[in-house]
PDB file of N, CA and C in Angstrom:
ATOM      1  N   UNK A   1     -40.497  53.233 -53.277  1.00  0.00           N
ATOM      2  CA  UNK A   1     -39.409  53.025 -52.361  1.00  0.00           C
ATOM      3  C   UNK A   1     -38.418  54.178 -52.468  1.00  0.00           C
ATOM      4  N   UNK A   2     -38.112  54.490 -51.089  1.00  0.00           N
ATOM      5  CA  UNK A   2     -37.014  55.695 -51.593  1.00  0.00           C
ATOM      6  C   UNK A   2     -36.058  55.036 -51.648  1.00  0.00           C
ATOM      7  N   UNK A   3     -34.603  55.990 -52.244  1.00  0.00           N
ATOM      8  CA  UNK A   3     -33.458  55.621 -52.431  1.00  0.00           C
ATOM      9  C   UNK A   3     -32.553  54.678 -51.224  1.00  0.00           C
ATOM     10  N   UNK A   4     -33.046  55.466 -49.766  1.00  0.00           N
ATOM     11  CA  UNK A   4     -32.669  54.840 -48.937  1.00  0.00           C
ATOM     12  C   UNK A   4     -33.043  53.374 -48.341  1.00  0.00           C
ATOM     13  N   UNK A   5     -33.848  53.139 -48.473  1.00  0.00           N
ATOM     14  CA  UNK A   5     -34.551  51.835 -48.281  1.00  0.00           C
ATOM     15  C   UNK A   5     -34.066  50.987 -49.664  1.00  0.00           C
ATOM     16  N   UNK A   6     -33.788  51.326 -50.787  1.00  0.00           N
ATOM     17  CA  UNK A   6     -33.184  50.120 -51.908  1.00  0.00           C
ATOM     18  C   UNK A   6     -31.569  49.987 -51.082  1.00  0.00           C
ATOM     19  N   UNK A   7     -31.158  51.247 -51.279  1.00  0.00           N
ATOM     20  CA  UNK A   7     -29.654  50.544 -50.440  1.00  0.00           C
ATOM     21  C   UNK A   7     -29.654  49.996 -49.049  1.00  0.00           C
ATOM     22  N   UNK A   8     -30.726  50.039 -48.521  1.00  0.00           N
ATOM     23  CA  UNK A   8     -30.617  49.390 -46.922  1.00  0.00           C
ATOM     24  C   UNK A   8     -30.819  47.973 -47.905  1.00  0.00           C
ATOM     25  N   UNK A   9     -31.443  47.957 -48.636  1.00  0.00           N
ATOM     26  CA  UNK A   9     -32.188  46.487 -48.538  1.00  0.00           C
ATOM     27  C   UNK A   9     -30.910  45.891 -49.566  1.00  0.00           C
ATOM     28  N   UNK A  10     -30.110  46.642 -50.457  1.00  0.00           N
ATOM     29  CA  UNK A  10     -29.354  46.148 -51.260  1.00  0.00           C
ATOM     30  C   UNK A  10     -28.167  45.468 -50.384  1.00  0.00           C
ATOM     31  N   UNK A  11     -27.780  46.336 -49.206  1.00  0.00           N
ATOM     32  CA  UNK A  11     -26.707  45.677 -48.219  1.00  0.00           C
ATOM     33  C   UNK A  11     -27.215  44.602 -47.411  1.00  0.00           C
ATOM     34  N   UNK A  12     -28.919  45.213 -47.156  1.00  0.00           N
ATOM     35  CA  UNK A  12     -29.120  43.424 -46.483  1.00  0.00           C
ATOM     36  C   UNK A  12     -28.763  42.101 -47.116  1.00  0.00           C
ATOM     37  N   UNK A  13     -28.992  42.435 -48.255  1.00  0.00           N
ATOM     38  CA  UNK A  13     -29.079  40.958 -48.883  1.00  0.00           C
ATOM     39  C   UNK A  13     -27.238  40.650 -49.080  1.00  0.00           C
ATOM     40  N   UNK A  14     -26.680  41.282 -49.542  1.00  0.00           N
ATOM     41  CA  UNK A  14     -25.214  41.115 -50.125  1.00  0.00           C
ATOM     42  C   UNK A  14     -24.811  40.610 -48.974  1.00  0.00           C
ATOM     43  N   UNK A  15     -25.048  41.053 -47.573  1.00  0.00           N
ATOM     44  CA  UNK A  15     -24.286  40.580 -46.207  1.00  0.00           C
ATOM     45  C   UNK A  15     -25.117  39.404 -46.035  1.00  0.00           C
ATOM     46  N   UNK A  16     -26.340  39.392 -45.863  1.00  0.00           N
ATOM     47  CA  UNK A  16     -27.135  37.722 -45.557  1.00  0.00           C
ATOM     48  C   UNK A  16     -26.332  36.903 -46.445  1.00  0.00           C
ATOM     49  N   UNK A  17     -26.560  37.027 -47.742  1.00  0.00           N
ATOM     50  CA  UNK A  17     -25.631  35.947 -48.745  1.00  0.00           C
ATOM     51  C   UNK A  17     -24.195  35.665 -48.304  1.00  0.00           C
ATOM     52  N   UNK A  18     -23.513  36.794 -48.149  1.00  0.00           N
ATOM     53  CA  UNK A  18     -21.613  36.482 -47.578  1.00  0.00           C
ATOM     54  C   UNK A  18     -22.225  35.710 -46.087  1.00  0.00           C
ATOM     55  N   UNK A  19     -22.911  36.100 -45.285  1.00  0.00           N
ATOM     56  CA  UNK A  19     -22.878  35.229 -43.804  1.00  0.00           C
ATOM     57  C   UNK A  19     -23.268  34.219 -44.024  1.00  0.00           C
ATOM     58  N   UNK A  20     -24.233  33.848 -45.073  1.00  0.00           N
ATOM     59  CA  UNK A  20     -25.135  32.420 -44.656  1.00  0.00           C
ATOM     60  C   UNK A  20     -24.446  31.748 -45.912  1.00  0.00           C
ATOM     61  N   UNK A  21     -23.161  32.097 -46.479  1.00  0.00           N
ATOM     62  CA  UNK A  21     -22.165  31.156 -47.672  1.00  0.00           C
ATOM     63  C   UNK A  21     -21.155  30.797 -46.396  1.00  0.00           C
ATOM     64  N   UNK A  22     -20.505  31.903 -45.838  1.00  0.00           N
ATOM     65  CA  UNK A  22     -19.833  32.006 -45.103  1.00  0.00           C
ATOM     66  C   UNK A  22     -19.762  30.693 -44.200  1.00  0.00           C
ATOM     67  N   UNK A  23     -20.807  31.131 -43.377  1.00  0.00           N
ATOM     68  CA  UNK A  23     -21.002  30.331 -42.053  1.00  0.00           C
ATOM     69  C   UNK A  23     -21.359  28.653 -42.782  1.00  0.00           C
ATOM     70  N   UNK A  24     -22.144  28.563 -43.534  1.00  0.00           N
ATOM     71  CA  UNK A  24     -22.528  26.893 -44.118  1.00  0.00           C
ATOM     72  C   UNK A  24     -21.407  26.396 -44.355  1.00  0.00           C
ATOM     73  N   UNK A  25     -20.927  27.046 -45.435  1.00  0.00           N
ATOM     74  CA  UNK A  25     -19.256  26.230 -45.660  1.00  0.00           C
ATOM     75  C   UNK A  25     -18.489  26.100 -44.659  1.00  0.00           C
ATOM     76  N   UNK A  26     -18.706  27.019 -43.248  1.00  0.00           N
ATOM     77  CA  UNK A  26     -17.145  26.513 -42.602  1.00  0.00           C
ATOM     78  C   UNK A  26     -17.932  25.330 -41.418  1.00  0.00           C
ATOM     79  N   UNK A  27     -19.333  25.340 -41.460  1.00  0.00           N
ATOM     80  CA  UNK A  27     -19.617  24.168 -40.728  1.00  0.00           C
ATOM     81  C   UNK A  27     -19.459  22.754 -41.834  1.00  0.00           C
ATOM     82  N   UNK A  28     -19.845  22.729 -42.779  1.00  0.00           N
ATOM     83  CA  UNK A  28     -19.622  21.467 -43.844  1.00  0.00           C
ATOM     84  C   UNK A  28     -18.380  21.220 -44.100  1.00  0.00           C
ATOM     85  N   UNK A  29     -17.224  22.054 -43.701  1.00  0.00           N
ATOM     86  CA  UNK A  29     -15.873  22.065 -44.330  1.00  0.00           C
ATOM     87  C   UNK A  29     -15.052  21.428 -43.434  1.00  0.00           C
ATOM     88  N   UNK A  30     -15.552  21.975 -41.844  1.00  0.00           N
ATOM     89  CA  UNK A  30     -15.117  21.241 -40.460  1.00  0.00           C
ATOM     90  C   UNK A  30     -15.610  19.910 -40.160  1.00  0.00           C
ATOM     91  N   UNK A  31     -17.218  19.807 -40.573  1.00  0.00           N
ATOM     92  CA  UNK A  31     -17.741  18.262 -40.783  1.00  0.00           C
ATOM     93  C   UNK A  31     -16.982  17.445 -41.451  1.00  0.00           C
ATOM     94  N   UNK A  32     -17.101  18.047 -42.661  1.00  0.00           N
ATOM     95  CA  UNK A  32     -15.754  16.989 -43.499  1.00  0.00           C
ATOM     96  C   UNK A  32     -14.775  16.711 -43.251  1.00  0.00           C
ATOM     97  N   UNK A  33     -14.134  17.619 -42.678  1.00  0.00           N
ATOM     98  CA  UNK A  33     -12.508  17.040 -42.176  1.00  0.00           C
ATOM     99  C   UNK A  33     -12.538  16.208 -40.921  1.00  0.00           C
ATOM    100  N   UNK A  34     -13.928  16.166 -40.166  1.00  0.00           N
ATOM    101  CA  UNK A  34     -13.752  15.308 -39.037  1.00  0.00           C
ATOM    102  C   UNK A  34     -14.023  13.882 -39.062  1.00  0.00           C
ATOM    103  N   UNK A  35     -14.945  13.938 -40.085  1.00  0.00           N
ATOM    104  CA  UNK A  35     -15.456  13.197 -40.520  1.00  0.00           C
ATOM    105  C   UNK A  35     -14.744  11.815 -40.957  1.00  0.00           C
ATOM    106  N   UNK A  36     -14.771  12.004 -42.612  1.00  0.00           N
ATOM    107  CA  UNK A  36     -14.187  12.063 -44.019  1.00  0.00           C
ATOM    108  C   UNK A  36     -12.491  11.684 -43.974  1.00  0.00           C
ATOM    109  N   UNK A  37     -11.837  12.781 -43.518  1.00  0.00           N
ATOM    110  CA  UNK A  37     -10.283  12.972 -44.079  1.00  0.00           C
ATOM    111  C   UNK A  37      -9.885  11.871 -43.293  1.00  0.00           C
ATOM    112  N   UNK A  38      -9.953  11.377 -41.661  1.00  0.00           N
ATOM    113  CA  UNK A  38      -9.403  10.642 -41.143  1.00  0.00           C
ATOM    114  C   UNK A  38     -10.082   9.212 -41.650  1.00  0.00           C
ATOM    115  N   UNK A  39     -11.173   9.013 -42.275  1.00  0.00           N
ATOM    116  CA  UNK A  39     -11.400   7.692 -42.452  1.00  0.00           C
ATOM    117  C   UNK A  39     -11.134   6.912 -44.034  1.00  0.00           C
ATOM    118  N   UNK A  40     -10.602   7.834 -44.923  1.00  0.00           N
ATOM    119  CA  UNK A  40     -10.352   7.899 -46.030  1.00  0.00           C
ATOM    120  C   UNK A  40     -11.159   7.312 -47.097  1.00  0.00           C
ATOM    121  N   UNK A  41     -12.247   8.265 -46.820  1.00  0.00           N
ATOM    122  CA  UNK A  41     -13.383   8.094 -48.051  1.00  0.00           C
ATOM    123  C   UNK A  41     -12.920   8.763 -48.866  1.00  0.00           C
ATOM    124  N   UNK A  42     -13.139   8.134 -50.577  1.00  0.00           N
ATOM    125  CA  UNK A  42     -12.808   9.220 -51.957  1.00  0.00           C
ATOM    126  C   UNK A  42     -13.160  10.432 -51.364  1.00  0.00           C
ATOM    127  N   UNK A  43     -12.560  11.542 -52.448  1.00  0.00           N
ATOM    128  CA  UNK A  43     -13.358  12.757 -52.217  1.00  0.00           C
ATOM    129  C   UNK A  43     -14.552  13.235 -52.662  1.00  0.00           C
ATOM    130  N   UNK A  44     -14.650  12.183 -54.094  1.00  0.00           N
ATOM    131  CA  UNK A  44     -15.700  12.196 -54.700  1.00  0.00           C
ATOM    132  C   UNK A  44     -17.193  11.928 -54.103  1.00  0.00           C
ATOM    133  N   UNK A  45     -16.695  10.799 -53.778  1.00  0.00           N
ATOM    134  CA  UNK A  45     -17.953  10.238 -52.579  1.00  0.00           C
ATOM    135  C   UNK A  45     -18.678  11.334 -51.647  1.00  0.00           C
ATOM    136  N   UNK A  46     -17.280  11.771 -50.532  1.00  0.00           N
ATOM    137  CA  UNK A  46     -17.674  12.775 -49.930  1.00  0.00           C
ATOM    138  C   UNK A  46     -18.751  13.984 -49.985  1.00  0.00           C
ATOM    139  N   UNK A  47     -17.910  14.454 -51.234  1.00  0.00           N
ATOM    140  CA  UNK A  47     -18.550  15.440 -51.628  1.00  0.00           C
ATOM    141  C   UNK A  47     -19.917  15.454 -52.498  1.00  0.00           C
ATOM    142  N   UNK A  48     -20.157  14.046 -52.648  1.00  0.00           N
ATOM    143  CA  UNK A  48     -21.623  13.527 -53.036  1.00  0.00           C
ATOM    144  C   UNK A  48     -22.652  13.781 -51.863  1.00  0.00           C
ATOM    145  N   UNK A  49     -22.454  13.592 -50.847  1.00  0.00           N
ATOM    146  CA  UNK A  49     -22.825  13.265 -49.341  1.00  0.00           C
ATOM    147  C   UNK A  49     -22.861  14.958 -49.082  1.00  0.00           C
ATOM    148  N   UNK A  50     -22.318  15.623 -49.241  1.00  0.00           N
ATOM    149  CA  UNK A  50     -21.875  16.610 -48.567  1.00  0.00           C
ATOM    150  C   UNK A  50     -22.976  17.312 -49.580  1.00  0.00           C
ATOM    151  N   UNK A  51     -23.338  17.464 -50.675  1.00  0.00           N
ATOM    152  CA  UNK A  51     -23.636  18.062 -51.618  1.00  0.00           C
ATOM    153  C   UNK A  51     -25.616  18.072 -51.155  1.00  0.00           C
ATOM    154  N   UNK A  52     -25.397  16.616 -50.521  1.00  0.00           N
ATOM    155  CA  UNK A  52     -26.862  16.501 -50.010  1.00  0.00           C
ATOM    156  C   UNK A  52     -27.434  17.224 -48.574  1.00  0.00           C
ATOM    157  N   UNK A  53     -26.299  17.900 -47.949  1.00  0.00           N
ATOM    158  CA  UNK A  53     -26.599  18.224 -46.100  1.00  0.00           C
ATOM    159  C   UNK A  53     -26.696  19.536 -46.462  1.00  0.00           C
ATOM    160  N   UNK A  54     -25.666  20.441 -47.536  1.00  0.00           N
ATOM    161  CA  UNK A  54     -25.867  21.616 -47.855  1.00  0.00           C
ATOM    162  C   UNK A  54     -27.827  22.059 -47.527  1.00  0.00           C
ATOM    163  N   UNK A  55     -28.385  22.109 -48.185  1.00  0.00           N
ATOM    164  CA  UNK A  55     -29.782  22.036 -47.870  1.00  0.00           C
ATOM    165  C   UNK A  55     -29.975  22.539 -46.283  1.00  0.00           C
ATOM    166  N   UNK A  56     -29.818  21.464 -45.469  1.00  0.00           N
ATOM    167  CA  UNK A  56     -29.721  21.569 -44.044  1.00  0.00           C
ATOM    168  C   UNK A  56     -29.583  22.303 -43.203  1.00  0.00           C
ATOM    169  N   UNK A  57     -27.611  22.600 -43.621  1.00  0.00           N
ATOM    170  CA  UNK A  57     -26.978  23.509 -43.364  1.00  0.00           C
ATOM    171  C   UNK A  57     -27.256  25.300 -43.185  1.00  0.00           C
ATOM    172  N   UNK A  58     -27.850  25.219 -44.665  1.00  0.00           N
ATOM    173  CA  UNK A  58     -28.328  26.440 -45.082  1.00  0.00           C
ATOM    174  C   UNK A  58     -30.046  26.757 -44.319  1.00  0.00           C
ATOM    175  N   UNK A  59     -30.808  25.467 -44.008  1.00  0.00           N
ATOM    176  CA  UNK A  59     -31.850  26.170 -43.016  1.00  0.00           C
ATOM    177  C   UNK A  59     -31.617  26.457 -41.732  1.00  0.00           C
ATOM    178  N   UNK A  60     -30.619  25.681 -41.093  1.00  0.00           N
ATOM    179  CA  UNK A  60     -30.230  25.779 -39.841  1.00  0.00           C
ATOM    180  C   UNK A  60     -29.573  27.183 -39.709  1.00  0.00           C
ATOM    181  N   UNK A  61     -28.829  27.941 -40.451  1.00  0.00           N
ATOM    182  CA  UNK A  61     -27.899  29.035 -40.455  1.00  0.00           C
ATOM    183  C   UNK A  61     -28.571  30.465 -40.781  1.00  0.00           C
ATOM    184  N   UNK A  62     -29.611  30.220 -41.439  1.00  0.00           N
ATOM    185  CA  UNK A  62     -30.392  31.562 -42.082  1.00  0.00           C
ATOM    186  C   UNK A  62     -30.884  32.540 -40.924  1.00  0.00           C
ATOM    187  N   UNK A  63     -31.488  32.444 -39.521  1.00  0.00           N
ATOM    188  CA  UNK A  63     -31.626  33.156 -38.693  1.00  0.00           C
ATOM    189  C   UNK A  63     -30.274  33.722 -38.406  1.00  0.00           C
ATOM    190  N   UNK A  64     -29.350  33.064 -37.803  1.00  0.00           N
ATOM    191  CA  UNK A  64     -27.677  33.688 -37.664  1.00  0.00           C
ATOM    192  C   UNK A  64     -27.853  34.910 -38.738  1.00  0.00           C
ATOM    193  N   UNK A  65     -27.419  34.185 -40.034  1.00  0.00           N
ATOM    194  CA  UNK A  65     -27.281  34.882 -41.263  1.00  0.00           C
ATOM    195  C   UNK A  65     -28.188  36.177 -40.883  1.00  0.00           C
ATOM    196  N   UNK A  66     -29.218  35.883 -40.873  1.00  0.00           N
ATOM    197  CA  UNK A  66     -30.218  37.169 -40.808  1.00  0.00           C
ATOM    198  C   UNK A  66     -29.813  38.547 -39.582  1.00  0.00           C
ATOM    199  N   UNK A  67     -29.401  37.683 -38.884  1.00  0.00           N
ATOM    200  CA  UNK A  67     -29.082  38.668 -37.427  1.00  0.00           C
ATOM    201  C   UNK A  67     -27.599  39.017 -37.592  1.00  0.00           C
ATOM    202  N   UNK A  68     -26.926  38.453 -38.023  1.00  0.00           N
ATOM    203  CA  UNK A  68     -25.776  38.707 -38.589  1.00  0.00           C
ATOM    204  C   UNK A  68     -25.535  40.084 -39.306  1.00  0.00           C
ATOM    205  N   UNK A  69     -26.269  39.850 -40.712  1.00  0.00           N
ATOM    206  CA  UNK A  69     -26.661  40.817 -41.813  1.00  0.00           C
ATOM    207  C   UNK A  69     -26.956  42.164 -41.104  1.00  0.00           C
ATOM    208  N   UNK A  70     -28.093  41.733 -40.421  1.00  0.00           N
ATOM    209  CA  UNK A  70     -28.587  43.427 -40.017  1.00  0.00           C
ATOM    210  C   UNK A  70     -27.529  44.432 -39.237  1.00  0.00           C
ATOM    211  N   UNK A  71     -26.676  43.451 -38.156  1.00  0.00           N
ATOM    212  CA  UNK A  71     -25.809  43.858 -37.007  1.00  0.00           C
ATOM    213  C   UNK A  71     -24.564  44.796 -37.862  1.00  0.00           C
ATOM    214  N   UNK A  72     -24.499  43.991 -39.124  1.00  0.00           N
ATOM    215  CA  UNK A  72     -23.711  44.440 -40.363  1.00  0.00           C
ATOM    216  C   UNK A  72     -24.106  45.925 -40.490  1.00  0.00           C
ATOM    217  N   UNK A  73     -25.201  45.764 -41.352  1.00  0.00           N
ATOM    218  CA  UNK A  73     -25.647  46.824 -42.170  1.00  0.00           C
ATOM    219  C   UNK A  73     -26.176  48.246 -40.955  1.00  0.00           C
ATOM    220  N   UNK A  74     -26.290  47.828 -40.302  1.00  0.00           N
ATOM    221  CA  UNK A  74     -26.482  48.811 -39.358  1.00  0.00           C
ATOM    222  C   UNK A  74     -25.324  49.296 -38.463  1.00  0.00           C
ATOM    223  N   UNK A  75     -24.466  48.953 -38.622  1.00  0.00           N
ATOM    224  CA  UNK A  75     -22.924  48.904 -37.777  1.00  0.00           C
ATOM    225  C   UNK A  75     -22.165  49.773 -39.114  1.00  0.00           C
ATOM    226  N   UNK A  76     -22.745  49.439 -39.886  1.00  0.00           N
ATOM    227  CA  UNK A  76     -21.698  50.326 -40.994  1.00  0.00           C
ATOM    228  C   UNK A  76     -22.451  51.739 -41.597  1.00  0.00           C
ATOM    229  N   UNK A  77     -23.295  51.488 -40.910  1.00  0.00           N
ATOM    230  CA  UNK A  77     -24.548  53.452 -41.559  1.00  0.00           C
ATOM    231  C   UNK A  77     -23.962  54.318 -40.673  1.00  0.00           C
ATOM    232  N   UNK A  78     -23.303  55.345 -41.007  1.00  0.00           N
ATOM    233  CA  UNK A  78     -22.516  56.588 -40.065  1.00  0.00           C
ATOM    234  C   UNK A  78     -23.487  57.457 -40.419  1.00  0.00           C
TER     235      UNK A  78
END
């Protein structure tokens, strides 16, 4: 592998990971508050529940993430 291809691939991944943390949490975070906050379940509970959709979240988001990442890493190579 040349040098250039480890750092393409080193920024792919660092940006897939920030988009597809990114993006999961602010859909589970908005679920929860729509959810959750107005009906006044513990938080504990919640976040029992919540701990189980993560999974989900994260398959549903990984294409984004992916197209995301690249739009990134290629938007920032001068």
């Amino acid at each position: 592998m040349d040098t250039l291809d480890k750092y393409l691939i080193r920024e792919l991944v660092i940006y897939f990971l920030l988009v597809l943390i990114g993006i999961s949490a602010l859909a589970v975070g908005v679920d929860f508050l729509s959810k959750f906050w107005s009906a006044g379940v513990p938080f504990s509970q919640a976040m029992e529940i919540y701990l189980y959709k993560i999974p989900k979240a994260v398959q549903q988001f990984v294409p984004v993430a992916a197209l995301m990442a690249t739009l990134l890493v290629l938007s920032t190579m001068s």
